[in-house]
C-alpha atoms as a PDB file:
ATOM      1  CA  UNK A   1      25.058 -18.016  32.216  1.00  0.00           C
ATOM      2  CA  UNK A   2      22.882 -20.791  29.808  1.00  0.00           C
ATOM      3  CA  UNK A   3      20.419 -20.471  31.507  1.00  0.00           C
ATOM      4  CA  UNK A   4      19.956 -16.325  31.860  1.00  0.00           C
ATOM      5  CA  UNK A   5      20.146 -16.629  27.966  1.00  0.00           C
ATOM      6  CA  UNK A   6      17.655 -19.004  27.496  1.00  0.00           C
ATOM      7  CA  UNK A   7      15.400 -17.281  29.475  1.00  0.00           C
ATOM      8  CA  UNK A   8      16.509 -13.851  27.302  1.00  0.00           C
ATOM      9  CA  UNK A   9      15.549 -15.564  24.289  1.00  0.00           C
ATOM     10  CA  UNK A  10      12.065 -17.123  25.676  1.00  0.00           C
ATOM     11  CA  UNK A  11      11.149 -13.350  26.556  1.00  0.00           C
ATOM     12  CA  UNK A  12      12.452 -12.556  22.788  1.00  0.00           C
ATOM     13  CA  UNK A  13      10.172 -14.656  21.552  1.00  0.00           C
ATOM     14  CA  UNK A  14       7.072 -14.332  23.794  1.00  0.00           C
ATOM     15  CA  UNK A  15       7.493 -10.412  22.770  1.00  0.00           C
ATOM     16  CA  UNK A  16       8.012 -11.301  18.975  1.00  0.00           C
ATOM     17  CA  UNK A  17       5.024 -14.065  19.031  1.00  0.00           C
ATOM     18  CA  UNK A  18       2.993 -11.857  21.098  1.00  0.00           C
ATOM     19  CA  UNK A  19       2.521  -9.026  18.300  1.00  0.00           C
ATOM     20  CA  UNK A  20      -0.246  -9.152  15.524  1.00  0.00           C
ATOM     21  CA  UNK A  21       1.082  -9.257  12.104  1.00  0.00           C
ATOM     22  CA  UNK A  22      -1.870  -6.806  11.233  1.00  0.00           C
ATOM     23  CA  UNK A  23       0.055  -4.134  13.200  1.00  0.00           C
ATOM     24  CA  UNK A  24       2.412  -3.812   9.844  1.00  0.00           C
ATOM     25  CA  UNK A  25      -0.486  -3.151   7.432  1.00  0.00           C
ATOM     26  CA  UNK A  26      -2.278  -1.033  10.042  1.00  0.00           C
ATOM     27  CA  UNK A  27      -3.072   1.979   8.585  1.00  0.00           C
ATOM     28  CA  UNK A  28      -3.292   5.407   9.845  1.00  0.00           C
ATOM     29  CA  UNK A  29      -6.746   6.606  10.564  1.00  0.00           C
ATOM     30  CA  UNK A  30      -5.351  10.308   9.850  1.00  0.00           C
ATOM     31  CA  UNK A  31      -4.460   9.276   6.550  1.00  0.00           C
ATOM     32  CA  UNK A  32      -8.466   7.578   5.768  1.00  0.00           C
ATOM     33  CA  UNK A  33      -9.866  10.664   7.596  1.00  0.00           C
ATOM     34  CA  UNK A  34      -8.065  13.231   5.056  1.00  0.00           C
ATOM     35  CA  UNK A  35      -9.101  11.154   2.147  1.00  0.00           C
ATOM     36  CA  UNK A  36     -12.446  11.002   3.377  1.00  0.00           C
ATOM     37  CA  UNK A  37     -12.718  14.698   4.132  1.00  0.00           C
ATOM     38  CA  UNK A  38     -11.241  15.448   0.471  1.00  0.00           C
ATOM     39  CA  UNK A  39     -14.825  13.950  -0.598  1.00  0.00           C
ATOM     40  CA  UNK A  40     -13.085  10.259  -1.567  1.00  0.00           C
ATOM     41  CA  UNK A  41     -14.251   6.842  -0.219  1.00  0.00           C
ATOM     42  CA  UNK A  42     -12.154   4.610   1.259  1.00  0.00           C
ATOM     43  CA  UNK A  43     -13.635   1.612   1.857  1.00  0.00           C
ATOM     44  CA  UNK A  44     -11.596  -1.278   4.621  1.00  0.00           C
ATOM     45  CA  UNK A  45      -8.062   0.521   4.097  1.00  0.00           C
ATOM     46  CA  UNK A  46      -5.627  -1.831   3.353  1.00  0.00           C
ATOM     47  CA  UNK A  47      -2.151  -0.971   3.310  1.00  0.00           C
ATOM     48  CA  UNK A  48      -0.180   1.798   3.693  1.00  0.00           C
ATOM     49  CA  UNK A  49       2.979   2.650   2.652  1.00  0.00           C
ATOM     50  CA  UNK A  50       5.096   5.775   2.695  1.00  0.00           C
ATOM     51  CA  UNK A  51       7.830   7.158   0.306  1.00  0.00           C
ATOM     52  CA  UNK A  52      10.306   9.891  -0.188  1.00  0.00           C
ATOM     53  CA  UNK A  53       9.532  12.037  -3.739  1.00  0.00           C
ATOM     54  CA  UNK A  54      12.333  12.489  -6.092  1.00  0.00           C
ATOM     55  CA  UNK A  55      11.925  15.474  -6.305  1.00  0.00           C
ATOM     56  CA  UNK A  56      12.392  16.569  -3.268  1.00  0.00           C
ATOM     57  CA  UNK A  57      14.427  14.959  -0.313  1.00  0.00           C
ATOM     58  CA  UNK A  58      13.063  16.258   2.642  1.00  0.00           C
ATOM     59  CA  UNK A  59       9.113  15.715   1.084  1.00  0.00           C
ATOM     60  CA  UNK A  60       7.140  12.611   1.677  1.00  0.00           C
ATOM     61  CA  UNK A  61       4.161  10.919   0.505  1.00  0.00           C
ATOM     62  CA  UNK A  62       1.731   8.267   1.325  1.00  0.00           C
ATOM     63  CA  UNK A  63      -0.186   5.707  -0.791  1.00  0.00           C
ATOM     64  CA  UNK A  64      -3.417   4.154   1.010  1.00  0.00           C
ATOM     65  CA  UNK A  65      -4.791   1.411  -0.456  1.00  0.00           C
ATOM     66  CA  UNK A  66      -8.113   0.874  -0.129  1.00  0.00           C
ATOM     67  CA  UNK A  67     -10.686  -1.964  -0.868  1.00  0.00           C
ATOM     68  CA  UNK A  68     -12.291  -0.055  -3.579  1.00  0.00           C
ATOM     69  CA  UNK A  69      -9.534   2.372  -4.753  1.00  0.00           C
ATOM     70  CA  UNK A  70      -5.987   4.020  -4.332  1.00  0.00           C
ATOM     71  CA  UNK A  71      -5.390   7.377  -2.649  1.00  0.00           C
ATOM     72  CA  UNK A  72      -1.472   9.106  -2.972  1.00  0.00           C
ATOM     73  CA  UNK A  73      -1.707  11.727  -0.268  1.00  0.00           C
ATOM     74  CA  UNK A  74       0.574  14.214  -0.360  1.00  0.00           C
ATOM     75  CA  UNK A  75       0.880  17.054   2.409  1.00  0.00           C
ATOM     76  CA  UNK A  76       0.939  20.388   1.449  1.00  0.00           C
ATOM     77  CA  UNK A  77       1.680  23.822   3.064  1.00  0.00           C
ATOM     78  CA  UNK A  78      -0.521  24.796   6.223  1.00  0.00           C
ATOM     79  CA  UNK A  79      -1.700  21.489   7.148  1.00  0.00           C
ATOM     80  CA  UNK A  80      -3.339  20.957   4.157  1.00  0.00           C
ATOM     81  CA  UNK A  81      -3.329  17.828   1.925  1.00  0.00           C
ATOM     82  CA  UNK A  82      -3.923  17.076  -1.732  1.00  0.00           C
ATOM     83  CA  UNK A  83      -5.184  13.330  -2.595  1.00  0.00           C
ATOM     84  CA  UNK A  84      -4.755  12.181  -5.876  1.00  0.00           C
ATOM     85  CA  UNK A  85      -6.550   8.969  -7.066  1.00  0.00           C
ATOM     86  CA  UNK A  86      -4.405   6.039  -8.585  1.00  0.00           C
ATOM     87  CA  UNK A  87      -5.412   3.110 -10.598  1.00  0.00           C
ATOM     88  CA  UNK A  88      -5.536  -0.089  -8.533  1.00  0.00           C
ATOM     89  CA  UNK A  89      -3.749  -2.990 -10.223  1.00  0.00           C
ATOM     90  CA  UNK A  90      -5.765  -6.022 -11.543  1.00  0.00           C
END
């Protein structure tokens, strides 16, 4: 029984060790593409992270960082998007 564990937890960790830690700040190339096609550059996206608004529960938003600027993208009605610029932190 040790020894189907230990080989359990090898495969664990050859899985674990195996995957990029880039894969977490991967971000979406839908979410570059809309801010792109909105007329904004995004220049080597950074980070990505998404978040529930307030002010409404069943809404979300994103917030791409990129090298050069911020984006909040927010989806809208009809597949449509607005992107709003943010201030990058210094």
């Amino acid at each position: 029984m040790k020894l189907y564990s230990n080989r359990i937890l090898a495969a664990i960790a050859i899985v674990l060790g195996s995957t990029p830690a880039v894969a977490v700040n991967k971000v979406n190339a839908q979410l570059t593409s809309i801010i792109r096609a909105a007329g904004y550059k995004c220049q080597e996206p950074v980070t990505e992270i998404e978040e529930e608004l307030a002010s409404a529960p069943q809404e979300r938003a994103w917030i791409v960082e990129c090298k050069n600027a911020a984006y909040k993208v927010l989806p809208l009605p009809h597949f449509s998007y607005h992107v709003e610029v943010l201030e990058l932190p210094e």
